[in-house]
Protein backbone atom coordinates (compact mmCIF):
# COMPACT_ATOMS: atom_id res chain seq x y z
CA UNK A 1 40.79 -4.34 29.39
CA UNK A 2 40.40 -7.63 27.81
CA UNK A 3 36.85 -7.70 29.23
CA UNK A 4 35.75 -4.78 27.29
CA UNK A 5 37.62 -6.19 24.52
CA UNK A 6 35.72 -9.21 24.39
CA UNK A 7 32.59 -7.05 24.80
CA UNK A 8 32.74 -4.65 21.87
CA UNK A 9 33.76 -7.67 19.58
CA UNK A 10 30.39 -9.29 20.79
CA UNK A 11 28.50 -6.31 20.45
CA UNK A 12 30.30 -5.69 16.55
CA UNK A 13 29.61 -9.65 15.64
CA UNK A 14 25.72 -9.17 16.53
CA UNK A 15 25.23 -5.91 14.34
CA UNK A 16 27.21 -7.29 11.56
CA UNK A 17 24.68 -10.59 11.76
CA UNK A 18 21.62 -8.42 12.10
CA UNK A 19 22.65 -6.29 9.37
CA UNK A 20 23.32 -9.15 6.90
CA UNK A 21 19.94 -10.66 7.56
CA UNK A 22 18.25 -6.97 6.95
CA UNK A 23 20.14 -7.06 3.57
CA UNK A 24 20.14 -10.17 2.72
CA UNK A 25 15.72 -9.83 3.53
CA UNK A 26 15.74 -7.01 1.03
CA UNK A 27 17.45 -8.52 -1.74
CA UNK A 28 14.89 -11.03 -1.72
CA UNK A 29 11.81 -8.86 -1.54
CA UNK A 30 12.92 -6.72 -4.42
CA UNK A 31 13.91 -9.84 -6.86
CA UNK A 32 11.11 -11.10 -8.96
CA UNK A 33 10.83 -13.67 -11.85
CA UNK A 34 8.21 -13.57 -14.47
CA UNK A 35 7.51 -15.48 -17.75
CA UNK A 36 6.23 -13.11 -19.90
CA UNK A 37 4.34 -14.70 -22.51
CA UNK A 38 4.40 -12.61 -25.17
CA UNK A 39 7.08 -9.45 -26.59
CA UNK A 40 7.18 -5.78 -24.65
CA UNK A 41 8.59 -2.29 -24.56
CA UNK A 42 10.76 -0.96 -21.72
CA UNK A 43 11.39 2.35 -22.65
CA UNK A 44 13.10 2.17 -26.03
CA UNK A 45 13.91 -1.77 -25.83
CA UNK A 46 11.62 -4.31 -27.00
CA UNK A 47 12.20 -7.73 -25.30
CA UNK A 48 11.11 -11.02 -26.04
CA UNK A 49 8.32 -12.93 -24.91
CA UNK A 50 10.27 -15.41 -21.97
CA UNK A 51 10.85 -15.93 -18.27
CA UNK A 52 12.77 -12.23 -16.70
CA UNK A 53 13.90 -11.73 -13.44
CA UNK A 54 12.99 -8.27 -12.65
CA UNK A 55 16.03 -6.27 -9.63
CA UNK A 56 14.87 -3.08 -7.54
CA UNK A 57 18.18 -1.66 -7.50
CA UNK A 58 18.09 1.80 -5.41
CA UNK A 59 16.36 3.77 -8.15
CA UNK A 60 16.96 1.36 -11.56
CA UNK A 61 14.92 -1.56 -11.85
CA UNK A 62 17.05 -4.35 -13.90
CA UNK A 63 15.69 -6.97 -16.20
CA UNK A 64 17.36 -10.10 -17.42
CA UNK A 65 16.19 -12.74 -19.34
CA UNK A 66 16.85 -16.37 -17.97
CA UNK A 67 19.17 -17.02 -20.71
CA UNK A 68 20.95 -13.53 -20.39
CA UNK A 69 20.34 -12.73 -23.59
CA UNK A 70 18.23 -10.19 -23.46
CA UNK A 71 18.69 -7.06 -21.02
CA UNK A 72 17.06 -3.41 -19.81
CA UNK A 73 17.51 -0.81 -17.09
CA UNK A 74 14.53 1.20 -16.65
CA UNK A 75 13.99 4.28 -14.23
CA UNK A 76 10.93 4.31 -12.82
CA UNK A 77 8.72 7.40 -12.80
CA UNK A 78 7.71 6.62 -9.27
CA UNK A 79 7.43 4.28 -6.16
CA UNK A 80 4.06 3.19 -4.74
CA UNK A 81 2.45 1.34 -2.00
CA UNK A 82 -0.28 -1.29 -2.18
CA UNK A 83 -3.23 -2.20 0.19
CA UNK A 84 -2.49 -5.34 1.69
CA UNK A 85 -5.50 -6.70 -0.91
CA UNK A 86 -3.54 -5.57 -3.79
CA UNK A 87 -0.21 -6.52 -2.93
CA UNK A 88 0.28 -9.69 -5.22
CA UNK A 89 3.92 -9.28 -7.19
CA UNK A 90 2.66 -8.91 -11.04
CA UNK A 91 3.89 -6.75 -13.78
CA UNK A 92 0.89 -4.96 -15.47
CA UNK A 93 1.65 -3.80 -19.60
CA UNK A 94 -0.06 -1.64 -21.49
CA UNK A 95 -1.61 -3.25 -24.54
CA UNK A 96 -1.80 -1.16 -27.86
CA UNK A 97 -3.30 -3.50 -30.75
CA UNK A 98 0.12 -5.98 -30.48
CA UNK A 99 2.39 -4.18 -28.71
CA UNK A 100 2.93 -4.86 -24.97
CA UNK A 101 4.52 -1.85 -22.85
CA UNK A 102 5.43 -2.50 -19.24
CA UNK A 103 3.77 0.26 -16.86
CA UNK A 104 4.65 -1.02 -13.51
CA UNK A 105 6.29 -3.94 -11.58
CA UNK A 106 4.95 -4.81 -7.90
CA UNK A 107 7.38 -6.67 -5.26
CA UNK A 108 6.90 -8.34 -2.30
CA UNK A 109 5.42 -6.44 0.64
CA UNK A 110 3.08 -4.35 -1.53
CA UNK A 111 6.49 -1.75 -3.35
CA UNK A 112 5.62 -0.82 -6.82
CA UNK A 113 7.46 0.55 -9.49
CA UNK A 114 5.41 2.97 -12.04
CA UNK A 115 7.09 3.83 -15.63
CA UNK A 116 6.42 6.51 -17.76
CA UNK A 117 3.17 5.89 -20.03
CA UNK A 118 4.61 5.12 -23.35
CA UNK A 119 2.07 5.18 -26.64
CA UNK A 120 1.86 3.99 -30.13
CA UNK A 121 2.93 6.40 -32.61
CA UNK A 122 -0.58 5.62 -34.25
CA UNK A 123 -3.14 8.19 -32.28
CA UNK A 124 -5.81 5.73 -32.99
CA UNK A 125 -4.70 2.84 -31.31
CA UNK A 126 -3.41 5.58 -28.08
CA UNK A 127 -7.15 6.27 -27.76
CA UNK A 128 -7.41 2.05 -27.32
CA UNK A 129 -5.81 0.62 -24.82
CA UNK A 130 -6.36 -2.29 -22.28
CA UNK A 131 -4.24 -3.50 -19.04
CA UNK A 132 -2.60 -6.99 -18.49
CA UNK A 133 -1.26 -8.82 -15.88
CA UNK A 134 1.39 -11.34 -15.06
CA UNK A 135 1.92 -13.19 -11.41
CA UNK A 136 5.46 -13.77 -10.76
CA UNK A 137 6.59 -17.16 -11.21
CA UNK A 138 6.94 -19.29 -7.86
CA UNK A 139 10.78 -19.52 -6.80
């Protein structure tokens, strides 16, 4: 009896341990810091240019500024999946004339988040659009 005691606490301790490295690997891979250098759109907020860390949580993707200041949620419109050449963690914007509008964030292992296109209200600057990038910052 105390055998298979000791046994199935053994057994317990190792999947506990195994399953708090799996977490704990995760939690990593979907935390991301950026300095953003310049002011953008998530959704209806409009953040400041500065350094974000940027959460996968489940279905949300959080964003905090390093000072805590400044704050969004967004809901991403999908999930994607990089080639192992295109798997550097960036955030790519949308740029309309001056205003920056985040369109996806990309986490370690290649996992992407895509947001819904947002546009100007001025058509003529919708028709003129480029894409920027920024590399996460080095932890």
């Amino acid at each position: 009896m105390k055998a298979a005691v000791l046994r199935m606490t053994a057994i317990l301790a190792v999947v506990i341990a195994v399953t708090a490295v799996s977490v704990q690997a995760q939690g990593v891979g979907n935390r991301q810091t950026f300095a953003v250098p310049f002011d953008f759109s998530v959704g209806r907020t409009v953040l400041p240019a500065g350094e974000y860390t940027f959460t996968a949580d489940n279905q949300a993707v959080r964003i905090q500024s390093k000072d805590g200041r400044s704050h969004a949620i967004a809901l991403p419109q999908r999930t994607l999946g990089a080639s192992h050449i295109q798997s550097d963690v960036r955030l790519t914007f949308r740029r309309y004339g001056d205003e920056y509008y985040l369109s996806q964030v990309w986490f370690q292992g290649g996992v992407g988040r895509e947001f819904k296109k947002q546009r100007p209200a001025n058509g003529d600057l919708a028709q003129n659009y480029s894409t920027i990038e920024v590399l996460s910052r080095a932890r």
